[in-house]
Protein backbone atom coordinates (compact mmCIF):
# COMPACT_ATOMS: atom_id res chain seq x y z
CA UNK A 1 53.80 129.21 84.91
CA UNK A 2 55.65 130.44 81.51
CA UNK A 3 57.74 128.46 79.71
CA UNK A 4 60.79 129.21 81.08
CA UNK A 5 59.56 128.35 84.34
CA UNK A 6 57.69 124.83 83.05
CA UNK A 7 61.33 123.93 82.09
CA UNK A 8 63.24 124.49 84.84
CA UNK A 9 60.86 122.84 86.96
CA UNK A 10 60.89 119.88 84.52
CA UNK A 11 64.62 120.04 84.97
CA UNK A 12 65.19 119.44 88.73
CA UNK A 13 62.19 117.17 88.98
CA UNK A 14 64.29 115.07 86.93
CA UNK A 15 67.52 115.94 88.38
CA UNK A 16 65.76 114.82 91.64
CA UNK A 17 64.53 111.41 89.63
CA UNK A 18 68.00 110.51 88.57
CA UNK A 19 70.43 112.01 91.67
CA UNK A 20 73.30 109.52 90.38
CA UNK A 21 73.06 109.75 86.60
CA UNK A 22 76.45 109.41 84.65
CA UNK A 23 78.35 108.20 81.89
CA UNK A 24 77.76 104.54 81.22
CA UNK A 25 80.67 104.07 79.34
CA UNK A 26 83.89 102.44 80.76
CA UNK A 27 87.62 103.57 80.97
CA UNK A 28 90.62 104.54 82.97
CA UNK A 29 92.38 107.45 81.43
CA UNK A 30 90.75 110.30 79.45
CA UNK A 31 92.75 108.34 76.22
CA UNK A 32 90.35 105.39 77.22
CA UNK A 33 87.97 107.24 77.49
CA UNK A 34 88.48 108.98 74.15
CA UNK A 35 88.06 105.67 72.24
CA UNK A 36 85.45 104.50 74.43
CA UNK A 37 83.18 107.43 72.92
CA UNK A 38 84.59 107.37 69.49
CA UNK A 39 83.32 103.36 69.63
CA UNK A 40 79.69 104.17 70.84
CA UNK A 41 78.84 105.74 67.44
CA UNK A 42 76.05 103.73 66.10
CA UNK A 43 76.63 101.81 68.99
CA UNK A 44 75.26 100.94 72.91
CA UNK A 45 77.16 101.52 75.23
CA UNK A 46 76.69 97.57 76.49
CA UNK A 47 78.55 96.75 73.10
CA UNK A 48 81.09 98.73 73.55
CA UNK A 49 81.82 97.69 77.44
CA UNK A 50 82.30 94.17 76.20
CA UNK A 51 84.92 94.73 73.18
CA UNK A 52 87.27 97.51 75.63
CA UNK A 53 88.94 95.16 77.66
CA UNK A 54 90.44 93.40 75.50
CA UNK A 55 91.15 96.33 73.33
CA UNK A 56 92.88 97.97 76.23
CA UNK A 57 94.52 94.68 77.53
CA UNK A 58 96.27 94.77 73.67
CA UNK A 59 96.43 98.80 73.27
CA UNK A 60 95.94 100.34 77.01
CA UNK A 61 97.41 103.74 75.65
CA UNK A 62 97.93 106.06 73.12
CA UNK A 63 101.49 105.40 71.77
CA UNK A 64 100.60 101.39 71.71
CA UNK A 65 97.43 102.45 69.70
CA UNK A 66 98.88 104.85 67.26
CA UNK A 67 101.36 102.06 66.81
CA UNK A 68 98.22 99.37 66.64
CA UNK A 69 98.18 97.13 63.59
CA UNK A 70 94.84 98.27 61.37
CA UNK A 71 93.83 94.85 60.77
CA UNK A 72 94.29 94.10 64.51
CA UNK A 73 92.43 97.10 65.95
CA UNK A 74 89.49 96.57 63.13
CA UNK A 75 89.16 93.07 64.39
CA UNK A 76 88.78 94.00 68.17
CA UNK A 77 85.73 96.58 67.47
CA UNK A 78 84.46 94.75 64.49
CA UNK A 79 81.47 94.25 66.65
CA UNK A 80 80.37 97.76 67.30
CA UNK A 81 79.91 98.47 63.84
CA UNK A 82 81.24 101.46 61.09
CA UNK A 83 84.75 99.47 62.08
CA UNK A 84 86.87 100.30 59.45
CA UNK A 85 86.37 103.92 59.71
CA UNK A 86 86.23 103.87 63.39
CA UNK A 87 89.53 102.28 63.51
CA UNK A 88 91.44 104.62 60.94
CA UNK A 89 89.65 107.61 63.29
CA UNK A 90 91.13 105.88 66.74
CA UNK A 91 94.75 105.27 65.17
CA UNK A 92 94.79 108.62 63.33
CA UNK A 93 93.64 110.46 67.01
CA UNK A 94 96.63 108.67 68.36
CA UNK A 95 99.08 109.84 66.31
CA UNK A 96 98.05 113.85 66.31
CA UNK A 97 97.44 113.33 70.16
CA UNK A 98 101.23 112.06 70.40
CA UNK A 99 102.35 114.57 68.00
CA UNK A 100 100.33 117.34 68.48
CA UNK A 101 99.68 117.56 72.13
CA UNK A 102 102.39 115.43 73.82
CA UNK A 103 100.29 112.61 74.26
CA UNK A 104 97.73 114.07 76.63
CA UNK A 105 93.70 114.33 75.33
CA UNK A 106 93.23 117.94 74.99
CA UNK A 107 91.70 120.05 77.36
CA UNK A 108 89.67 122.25 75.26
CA UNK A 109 86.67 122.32 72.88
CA UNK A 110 88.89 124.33 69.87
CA UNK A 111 91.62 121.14 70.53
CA UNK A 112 89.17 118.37 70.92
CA UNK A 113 87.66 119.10 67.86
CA UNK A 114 90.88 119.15 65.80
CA UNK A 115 91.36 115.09 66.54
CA UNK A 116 89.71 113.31 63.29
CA UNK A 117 86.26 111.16 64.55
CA UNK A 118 85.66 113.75 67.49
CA UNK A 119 82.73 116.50 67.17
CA UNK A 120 81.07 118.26 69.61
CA UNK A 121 78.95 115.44 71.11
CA UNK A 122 82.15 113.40 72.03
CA UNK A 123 84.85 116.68 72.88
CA UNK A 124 82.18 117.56 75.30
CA UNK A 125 81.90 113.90 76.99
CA UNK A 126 85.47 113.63 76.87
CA UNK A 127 85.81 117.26 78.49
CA UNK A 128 83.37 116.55 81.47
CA UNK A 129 84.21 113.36 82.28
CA UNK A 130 87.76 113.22 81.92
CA UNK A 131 89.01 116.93 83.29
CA UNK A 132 85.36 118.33 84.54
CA UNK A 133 85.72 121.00 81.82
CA UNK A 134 81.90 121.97 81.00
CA UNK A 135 82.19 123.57 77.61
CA UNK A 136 78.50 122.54 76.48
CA UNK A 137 76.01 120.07 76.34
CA UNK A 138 76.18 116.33 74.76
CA UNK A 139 73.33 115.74 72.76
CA UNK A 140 72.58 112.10 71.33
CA UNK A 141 69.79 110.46 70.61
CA UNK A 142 68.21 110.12 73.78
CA UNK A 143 68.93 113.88 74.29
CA UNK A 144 67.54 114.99 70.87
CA UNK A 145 64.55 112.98 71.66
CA UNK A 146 63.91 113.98 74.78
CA UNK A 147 64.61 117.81 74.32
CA UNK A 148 62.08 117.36 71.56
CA UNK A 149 59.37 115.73 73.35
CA UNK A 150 59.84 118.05 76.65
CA UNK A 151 59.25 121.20 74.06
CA UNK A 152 63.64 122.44 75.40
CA UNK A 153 63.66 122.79 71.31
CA UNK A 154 61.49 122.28 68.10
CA UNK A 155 65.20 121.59 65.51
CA UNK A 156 66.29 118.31 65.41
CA UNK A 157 70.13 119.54 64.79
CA UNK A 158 72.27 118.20 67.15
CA UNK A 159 74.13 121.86 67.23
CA UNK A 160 71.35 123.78 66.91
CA UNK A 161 69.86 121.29 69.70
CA UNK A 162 72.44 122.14 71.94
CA UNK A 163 72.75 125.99 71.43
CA UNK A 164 68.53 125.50 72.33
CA UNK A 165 69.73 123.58 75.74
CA UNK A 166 72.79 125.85 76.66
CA UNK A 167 70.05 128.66 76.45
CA UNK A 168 67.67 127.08 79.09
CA UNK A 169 69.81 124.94 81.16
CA UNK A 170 72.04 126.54 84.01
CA UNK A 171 75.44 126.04 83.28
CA UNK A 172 76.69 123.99 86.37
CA UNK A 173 74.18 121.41 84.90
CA UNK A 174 75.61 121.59 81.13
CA UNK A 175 77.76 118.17 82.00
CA UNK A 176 74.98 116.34 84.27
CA UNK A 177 71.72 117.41 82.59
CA UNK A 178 72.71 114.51 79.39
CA UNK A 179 72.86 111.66 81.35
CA UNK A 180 69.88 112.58 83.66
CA UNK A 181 67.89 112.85 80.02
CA UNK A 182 69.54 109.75 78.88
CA UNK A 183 68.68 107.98 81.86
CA UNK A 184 64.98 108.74 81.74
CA UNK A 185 64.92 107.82 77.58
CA UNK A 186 66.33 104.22 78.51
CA UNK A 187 63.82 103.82 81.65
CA UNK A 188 60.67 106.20 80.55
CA UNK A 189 60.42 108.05 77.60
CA UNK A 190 61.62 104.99 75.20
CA UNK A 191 61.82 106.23 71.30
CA UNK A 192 58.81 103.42 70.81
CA UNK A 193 56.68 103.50 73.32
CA UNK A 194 57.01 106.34 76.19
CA UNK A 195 55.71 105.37 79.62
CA UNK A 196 53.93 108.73 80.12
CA UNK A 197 51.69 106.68 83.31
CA UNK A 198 55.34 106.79 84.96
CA UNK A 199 56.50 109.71 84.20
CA UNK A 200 57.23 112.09 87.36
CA UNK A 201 56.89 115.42 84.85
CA UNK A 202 54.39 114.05 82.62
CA UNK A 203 51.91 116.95 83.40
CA UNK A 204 54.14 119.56 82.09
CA UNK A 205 55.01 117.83 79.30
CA UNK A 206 53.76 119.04 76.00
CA UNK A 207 53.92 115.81 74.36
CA UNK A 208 51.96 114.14 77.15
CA UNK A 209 49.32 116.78 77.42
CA UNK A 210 48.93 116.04 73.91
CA UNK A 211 48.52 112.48 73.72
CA UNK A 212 46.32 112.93 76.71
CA UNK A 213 43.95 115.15 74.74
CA UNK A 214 43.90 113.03 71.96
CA UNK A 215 45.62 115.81 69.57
C-alpha cells in the first residue's frame, strides 16, 4: 500500500467511525453563525454555546449588532476570551456586511475574507455550513494535530496545512473531512494523551507505529 493509498483508506475508515460528524457550534442564520465562529477563537465551542443566546436574544441580527453598544457586546462574550478585539471584529463585520453586501454573509472565499476577524479557517466554516459552498478545508487545532500525527502533512501552517489536505482529500469531503478529524481529536487522538488501543486506524498510523516500536 503507498502512501496515497494508506491515506485514503485512513480517510473513510474514519468517515465510517464518525457517519454524523458536524459543526458543534450553534446558530440560526449564516450572520449567527458568522459570530458564532468569530467567538470560538481561543475558545470551545461549549463556551461559546452558553454566551449566544443571550447575545442573540439582545443582537439576533446584523443591523442590531452593527448598531450594538461596545461596552454591551464586550460584556456578553467577556467569557470567551480576546473580548475586546473580538467585539470591535463582530461590530466592524456588521457594518461592511450591511454596507458592503446588503446585509447578507458573503458567499465566497475572495468576500469572506474581506470582513475584518474572518480568515480562511472561519470563511470556509461559514461557507459550508451556511450555503454548502466547499471552497477548502478548515483546519484548527484538532485538524493541525491530527493531519500531523496521521503523516496528511509534516508543516504545521494552517495554510500550508490545508493546501497539504486539499491535495489528498477528495473534494466532496473538503467540508465533512474537519469535523470527522475533530471528532476523533476530542474522543481519541487527545493533544495529551492519544488513545492509540482505540483507535480504528491505528495500524496505519505513522505516529502509532512509532510509539509502538519504541522510536
Amino acid at each position: 500500500m503507498d502512501e496515497k493509498e494508506r491515506i485514503q483508506k485512513v480517510l473513510e475508515i474514519l468517515k465510517d467511525t464518525y457517519p454524523d460528524a458536524h459543526i458543534a457550534l450553534r446558530s440560526r442564520t449564516p450572520f449567527q453563525l458568522l459570530v458564532t465562529v468569530i467567538l470560538s477563537a481561543q475558545c470551545t465551542d461549549v463556551r461559546v454555546n452558553k454566551v449566544t443566546p443571550a447575545l442573540f436574544e439582545r443582537f439576533p441580527d446584523v443591523k442590531s449588532m452593527s448598531e450594538a453598544p461596545i461596552e454591551e457586546l464586550e460584556d456578553l462574550i467577556r467569557s470567551t476570551g480576546f473580548f475586546r478585539n473580538k467585539a470591535k471584529n463582530i461590530k466592524a463585520a456588521s457594518r461592511l456586511i450591511l454596507g458592503r453586501f446588503g446585509g447578507e454573509v458573503p458567499r465566497t472565499m475572495e468576500d469572506m475574507l474581506r470582513l475584518p476577524g474572518v480568515a480562511r479557517k472561519t470563511a470556509n466554516i461559514v461557507l459550508y455550513n451556511a450555503y454548502g459552498v466547499i471552497a477548502g478545508i478548515a483546519v484548527d487545532t484538532h485538524v493541525r494535530r491530527l493531519a500531523r500525527r496521521l503523516g496528511m502533512t509534516r508543516e504545521t501552517n494552517a495554510l500550508k496545512i490545508e493546501r497539504d489536505l486539499m491535495a489528498i482529500v477528495p473534494r466532496k469531503d473538503w467540508g465533512k473531512i474537519s469535523y470527522v478529524l475533530i471528532d476523533h481529536g476530542r474522543q481519541i487522538c487527545t493533544a495529551r494523551r492519544p488513545g492509540c488501543h482505540d483507535c480504528p486506524v491505528r495500524d496505519m498510523c505513522p505516529s502509532a507505529l512509532r510509539d509502538q516500536h519504541g522510536t
